[in-house]
N, C-alpha and C. Protein backbone atom coordinates (compact mmCIF):
# COMPACT_ATOMS: atom_id res chain seq x y z
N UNK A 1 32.21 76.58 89.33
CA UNK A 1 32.38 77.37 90.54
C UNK A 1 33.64 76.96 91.29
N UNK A 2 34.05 75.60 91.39
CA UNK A 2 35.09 75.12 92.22
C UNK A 2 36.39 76.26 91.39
N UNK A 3 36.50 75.93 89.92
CA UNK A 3 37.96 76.81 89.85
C UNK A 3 37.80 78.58 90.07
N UNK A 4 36.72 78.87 90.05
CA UNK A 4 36.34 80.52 90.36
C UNK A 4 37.00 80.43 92.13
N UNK A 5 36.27 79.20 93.13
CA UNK A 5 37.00 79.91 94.16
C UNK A 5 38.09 79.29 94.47
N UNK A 6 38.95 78.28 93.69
CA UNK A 6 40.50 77.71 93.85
C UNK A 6 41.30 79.29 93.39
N UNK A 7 40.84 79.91 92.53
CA UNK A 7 41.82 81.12 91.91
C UNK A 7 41.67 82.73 93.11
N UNK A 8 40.23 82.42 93.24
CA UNK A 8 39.76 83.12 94.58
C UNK A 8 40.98 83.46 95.72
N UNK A 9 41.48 81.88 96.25
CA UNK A 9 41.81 81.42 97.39
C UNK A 9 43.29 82.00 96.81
N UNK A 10 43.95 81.31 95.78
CA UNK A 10 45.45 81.35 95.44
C UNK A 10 45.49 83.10 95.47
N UNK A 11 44.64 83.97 94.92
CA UNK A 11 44.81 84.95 94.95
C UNK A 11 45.21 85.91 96.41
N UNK A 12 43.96 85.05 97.22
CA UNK A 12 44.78 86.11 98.54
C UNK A 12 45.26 85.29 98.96
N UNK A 13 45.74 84.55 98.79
CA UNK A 13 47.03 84.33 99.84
C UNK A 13 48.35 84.60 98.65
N UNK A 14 48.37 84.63 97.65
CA UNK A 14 49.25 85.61 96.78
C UNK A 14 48.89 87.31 97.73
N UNK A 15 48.34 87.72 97.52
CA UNK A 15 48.15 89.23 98.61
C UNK A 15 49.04 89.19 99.58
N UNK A 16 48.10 88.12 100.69
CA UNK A 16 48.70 88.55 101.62
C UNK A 16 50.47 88.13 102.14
N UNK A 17 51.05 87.33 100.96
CA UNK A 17 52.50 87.18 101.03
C UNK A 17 52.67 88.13 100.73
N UNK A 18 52.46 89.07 99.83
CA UNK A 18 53.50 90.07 99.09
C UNK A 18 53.04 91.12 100.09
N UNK A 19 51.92 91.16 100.70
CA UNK A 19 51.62 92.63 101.83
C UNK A 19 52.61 92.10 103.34
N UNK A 20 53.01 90.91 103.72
CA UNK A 20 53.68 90.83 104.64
C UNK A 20 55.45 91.29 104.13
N UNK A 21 55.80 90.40 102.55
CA UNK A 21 57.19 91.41 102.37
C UNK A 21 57.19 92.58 102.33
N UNK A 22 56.04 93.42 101.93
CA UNK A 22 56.06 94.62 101.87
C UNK A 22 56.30 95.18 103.46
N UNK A 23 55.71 94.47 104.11
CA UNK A 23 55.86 95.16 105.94
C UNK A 23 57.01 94.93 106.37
N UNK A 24 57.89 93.72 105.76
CA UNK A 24 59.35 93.33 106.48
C UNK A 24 60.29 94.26 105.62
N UNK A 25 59.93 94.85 104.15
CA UNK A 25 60.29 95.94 103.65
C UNK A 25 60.47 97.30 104.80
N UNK A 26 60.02 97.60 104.58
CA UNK A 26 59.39 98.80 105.27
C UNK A 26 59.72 99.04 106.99
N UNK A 27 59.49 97.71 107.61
CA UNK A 27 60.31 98.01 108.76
C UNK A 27 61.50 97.55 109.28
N UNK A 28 62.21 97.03 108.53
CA UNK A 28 63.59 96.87 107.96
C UNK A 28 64.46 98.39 107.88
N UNK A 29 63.22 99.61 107.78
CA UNK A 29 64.63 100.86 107.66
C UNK A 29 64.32 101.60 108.86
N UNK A 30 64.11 101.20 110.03
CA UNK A 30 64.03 102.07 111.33
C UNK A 30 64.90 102.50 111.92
N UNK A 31 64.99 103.69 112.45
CA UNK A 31 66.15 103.62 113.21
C UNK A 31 65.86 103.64 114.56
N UNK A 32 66.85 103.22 115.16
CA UNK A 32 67.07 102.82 116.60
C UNK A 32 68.58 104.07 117.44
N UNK A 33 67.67 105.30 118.29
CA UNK A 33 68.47 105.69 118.92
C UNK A 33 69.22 104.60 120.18
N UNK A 34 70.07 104.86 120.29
CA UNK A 34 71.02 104.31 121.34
C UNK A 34 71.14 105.34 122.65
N UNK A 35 70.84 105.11 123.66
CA UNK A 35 71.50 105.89 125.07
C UNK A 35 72.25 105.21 125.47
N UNK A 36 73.73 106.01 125.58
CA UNK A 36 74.37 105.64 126.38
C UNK A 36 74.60 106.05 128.28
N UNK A 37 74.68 105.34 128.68
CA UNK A 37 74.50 105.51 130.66
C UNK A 37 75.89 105.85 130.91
N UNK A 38 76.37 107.62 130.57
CA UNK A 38 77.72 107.57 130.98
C UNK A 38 77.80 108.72 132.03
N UNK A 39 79.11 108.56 133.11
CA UNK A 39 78.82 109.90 134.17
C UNK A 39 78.57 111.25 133.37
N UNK A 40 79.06 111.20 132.34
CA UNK A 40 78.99 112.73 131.41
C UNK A 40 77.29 112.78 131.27
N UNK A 41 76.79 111.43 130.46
CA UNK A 41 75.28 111.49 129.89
C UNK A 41 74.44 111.36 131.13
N UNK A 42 74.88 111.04 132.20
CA UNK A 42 74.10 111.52 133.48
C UNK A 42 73.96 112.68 133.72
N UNK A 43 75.15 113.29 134.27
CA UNK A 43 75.29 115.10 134.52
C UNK A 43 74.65 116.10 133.68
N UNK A 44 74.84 115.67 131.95
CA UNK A 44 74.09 116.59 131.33
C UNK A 44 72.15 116.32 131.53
N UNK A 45 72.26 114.88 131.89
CA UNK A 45 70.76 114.86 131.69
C UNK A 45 70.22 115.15 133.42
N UNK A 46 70.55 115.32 134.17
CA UNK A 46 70.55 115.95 134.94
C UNK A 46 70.17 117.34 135.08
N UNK A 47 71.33 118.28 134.62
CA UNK A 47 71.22 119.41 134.02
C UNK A 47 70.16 119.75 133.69
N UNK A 48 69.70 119.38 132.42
CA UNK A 48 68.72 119.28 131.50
C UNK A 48 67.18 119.63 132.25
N UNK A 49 66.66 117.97 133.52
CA UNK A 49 65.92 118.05 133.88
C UNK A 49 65.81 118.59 135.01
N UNK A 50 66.49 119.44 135.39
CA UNK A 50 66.44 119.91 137.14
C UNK A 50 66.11 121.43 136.42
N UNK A 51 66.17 122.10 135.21
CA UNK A 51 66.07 122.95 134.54
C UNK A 51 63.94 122.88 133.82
N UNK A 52 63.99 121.95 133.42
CA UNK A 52 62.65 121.53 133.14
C UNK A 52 61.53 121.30 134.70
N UNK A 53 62.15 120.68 135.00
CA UNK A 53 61.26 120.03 136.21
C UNK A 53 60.32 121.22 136.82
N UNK A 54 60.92 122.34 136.99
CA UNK A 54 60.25 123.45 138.17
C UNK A 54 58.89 123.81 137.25
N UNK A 55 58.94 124.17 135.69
CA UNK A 55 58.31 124.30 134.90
C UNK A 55 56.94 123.67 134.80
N UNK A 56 57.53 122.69 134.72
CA UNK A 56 56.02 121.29 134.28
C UNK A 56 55.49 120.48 135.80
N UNK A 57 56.05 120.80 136.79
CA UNK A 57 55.88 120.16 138.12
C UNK A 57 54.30 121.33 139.08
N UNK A 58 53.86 122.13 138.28
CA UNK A 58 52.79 122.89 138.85
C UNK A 58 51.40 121.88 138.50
N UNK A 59 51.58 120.84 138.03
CA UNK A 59 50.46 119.84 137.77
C UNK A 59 49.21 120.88 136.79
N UNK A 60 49.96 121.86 136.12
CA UNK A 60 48.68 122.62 135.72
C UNK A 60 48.68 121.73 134.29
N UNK A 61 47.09 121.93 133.85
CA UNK A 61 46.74 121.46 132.62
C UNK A 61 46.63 122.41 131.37
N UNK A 62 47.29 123.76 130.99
CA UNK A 62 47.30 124.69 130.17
C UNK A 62 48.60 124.96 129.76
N UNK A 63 48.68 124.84 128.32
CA UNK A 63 49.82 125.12 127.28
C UNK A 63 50.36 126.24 127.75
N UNK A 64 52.13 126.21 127.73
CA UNK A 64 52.73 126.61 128.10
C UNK A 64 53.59 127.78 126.68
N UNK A 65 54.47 128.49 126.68
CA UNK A 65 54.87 129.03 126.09
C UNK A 65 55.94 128.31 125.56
N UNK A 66 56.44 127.57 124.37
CA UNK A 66 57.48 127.03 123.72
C UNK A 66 59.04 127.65 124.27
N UNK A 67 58.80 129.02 124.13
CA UNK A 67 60.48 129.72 124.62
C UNK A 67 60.57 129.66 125.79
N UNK A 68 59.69 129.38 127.06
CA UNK A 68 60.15 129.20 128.23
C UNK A 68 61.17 127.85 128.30
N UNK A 69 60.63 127.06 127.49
CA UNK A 69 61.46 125.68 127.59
C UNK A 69 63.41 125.79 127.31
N UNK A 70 63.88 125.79 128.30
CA UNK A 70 65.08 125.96 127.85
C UNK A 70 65.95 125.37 126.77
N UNK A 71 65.44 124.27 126.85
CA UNK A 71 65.97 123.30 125.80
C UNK A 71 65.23 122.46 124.83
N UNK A 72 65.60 121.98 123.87
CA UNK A 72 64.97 121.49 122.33
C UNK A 72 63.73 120.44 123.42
N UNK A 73 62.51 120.04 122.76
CA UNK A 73 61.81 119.12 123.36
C UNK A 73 62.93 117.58 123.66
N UNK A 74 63.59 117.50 122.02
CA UNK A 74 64.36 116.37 121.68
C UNK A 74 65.50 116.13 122.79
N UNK A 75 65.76 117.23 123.54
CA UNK A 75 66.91 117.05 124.12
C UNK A 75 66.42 116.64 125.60
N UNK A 76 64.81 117.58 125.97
CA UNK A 76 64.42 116.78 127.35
C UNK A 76 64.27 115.76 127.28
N UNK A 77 63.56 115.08 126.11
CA UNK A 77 63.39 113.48 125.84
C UNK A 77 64.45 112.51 125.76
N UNK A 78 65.68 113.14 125.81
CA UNK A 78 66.66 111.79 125.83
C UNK A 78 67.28 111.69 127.46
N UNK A 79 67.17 113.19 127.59
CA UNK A 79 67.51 113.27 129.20
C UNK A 79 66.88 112.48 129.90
N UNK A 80 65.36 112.85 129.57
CA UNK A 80 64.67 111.38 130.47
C UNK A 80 64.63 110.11 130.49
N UNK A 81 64.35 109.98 129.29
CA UNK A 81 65.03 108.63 128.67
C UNK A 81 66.34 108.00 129.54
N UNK A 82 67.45 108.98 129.64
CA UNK A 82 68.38 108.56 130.55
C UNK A 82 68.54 108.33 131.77
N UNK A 83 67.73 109.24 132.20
CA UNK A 83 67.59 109.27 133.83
C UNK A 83 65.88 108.63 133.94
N UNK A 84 65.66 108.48 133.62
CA UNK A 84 64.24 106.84 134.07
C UNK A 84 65.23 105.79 133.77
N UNK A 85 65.90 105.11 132.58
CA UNK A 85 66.76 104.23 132.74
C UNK A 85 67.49 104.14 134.30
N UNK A 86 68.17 104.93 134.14
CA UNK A 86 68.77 105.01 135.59
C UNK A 86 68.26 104.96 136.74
N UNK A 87 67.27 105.74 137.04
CA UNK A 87 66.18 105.40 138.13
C UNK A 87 65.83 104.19 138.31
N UNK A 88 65.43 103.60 137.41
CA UNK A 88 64.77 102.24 136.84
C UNK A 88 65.70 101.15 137.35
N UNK A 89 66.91 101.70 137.62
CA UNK A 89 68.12 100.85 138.05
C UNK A 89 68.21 100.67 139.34
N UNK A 90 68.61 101.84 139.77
CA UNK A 90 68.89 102.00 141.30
C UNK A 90 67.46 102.10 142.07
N UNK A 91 66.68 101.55 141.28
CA UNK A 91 65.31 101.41 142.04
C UNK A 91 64.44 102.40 142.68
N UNK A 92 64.95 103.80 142.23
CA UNK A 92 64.35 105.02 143.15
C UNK A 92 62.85 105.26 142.30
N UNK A 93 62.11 104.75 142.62
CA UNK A 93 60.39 104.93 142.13
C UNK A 93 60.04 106.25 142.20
N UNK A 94 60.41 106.96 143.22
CA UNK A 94 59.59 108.16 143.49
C UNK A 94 60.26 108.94 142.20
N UNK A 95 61.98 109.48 142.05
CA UNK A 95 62.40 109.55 140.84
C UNK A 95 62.16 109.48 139.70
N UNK A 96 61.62 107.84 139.40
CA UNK A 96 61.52 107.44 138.01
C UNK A 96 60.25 108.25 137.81
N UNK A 97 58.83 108.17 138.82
CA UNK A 97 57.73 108.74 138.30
C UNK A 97 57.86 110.12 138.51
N UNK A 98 58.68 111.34 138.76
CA UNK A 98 58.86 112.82 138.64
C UNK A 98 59.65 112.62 137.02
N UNK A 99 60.29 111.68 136.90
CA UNK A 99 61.00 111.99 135.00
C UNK A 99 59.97 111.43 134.31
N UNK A 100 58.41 110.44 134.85
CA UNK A 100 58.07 109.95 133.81
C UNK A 100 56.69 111.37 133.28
N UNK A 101 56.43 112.10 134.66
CA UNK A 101 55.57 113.03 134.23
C UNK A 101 56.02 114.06 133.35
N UNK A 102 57.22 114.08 134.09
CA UNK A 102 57.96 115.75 132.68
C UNK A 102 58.12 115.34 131.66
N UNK A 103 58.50 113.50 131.50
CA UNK A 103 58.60 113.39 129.92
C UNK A 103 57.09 113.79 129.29
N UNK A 104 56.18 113.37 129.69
CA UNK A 104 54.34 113.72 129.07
C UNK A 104 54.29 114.92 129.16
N UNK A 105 55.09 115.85 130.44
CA UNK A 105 54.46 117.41 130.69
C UNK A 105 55.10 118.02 129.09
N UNK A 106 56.18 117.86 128.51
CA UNK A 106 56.51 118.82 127.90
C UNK A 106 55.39 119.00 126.49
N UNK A 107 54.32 118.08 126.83
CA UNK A 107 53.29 118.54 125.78
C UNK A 107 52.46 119.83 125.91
N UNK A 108 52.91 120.21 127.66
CA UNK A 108 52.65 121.65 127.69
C UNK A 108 53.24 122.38 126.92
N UNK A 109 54.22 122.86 126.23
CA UNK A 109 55.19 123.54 125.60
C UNK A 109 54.39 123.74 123.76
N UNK A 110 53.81 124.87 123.67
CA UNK A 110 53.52 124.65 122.60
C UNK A 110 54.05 126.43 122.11
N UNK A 111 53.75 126.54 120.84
CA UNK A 111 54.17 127.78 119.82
C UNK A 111 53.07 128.38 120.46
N UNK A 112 53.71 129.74 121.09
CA UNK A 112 52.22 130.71 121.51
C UNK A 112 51.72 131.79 120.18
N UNK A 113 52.20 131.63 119.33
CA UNK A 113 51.97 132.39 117.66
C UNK A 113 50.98 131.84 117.40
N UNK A 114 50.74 130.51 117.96
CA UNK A 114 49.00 129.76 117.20
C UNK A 114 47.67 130.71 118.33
N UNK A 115 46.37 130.56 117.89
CA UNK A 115 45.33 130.29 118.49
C UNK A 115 45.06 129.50 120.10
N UNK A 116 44.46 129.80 120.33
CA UNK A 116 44.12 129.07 122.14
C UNK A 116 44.11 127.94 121.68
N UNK A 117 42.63 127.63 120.70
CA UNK A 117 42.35 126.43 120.68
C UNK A 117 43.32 125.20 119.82
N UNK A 118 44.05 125.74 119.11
CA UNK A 118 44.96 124.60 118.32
C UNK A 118 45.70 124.53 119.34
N UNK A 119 46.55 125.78 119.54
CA UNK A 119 47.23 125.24 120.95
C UNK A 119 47.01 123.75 122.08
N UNK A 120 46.24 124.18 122.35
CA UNK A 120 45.28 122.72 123.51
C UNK A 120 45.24 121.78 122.23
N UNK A 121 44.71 121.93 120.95
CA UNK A 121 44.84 120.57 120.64
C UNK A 121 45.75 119.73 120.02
N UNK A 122 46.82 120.51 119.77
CA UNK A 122 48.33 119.79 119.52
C UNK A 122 48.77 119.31 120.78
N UNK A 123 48.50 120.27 121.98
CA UNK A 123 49.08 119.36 123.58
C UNK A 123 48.89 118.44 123.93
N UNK A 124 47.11 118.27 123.73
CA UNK A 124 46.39 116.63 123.76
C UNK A 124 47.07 115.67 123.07
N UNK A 125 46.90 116.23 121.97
CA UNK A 125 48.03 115.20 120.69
C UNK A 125 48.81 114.66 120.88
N UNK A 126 50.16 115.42 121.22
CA UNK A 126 51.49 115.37 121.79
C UNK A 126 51.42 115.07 122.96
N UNK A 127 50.11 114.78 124.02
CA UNK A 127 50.63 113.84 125.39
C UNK A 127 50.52 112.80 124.72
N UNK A 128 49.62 112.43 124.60
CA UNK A 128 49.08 110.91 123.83
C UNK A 128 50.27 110.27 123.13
N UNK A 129 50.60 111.36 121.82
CA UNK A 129 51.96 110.51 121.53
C UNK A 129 53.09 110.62 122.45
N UNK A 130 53.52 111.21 123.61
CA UNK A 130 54.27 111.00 124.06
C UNK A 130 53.90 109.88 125.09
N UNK A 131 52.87 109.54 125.71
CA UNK A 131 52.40 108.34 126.33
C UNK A 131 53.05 107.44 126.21
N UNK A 132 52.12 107.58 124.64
CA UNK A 132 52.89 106.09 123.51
C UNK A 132 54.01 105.75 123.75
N UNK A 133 54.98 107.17 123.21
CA UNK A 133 56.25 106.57 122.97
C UNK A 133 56.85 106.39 124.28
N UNK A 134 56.81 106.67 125.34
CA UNK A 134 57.67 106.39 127.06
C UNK A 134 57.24 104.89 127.48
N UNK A 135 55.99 104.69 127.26
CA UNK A 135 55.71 103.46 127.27
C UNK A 135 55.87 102.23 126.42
N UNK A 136 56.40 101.97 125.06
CA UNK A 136 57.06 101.93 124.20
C UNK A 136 58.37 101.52 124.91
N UNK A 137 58.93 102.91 124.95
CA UNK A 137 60.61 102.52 125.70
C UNK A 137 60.68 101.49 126.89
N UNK A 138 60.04 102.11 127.94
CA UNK A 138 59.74 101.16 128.90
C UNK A 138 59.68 99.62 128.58
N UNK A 139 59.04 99.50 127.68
CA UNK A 139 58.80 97.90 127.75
C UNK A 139 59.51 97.36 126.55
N UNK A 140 59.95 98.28 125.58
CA UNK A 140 60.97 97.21 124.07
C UNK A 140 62.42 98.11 124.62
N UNK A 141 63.08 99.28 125.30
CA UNK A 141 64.42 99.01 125.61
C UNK A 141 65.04 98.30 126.63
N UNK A 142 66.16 98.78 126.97
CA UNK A 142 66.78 98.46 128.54
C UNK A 142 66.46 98.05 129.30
N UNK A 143 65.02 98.63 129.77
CA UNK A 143 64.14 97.86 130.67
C UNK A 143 64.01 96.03 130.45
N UNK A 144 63.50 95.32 128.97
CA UNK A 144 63.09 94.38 129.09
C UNK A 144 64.45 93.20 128.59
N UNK A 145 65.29 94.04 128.12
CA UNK A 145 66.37 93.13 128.01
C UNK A 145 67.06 92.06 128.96
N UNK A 146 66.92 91.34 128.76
CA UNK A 146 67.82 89.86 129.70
C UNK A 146 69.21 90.07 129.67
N UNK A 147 69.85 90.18 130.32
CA UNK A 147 71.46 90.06 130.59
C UNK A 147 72.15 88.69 130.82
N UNK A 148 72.72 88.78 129.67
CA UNK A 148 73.34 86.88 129.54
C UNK A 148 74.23 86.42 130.71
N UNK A 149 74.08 85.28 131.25
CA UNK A 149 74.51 85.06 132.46
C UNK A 149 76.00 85.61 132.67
N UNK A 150 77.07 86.05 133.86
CA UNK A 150 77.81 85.79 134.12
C UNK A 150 78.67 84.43 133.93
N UNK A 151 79.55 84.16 133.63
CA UNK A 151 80.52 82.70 133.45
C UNK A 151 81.54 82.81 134.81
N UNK A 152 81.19 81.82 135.46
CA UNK A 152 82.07 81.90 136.39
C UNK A 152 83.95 81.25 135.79
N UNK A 153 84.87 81.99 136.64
CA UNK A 153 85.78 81.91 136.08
C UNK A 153 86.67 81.56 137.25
């Protein structure tokens, strides 16, 4: 019995090495968007959300029509992305939480070609993952980064 569970033992932990390279595999190919904070990538994201905002700011809870949305979902999401960064900066709270709801509202925005009910349940879906991912940003970008000291000179 002793060598049944010595081969036992060598075995998973043979597993579980090769299931951890497999994970440093695998998330080794992510990609990482970049925002940049420039007066241009302000103004457009600006733009962007002062265009969205009137839309998703009725606090209603019912799927919206996809073509009302003026712009790609992808494109409100970086806008906000930019301008909560920025908010996040200049400390304006009330700000940051009007960009953090439109980033979740645009799960109102769905294809009105579907059914009522898929409709509502891709929106649910898509808040949730958008939850995720704003909260996500919030705490692994810009936000939690340390800024290496100044050197006095």
């Amino acid at each position: 019995m002793d060598v049944l569970d010595m081969e036992l033992w060598i075995g998973l932990i043979i597993l579980t090495c090769l299931l951890y390279i497999l994970k440093w595999f695998v998330g080794r190919k992510r990609t990482v968007r970049v925002y940049r904070v420039s007066p241009e990538s302000l103004k457009r994201s600006k733009e962007v959300m002062l265009s969205v905002l009137p839309l998703v700011e009725d606090n209603g809870r019912h799927p919206l029509d996809s073509a009302r949305l003026p712009y790609s979902k992808e494109d409100v999401k970086s806008a906000a992305k930019i301008l909560a960064y920025y908010f996040y900066t200049k400390k304006q709270r009330e700000e940051l939480t009007r960009i953090k709801h439109a980033f979740v509202a645009i799960s109102r925005f769905q294809d009105a070609t579907m059914d009522a009910d898929t409709r509502e349940k891709r929106m649910h879906r898509e808040e949730q993952q958008l939850e995720r991912e704003l909260q996500f940003y919030m705490t692994h970008s810009p936000f939690s980064v340390k800024k290496p000291p100044r050197s006095k000179k």
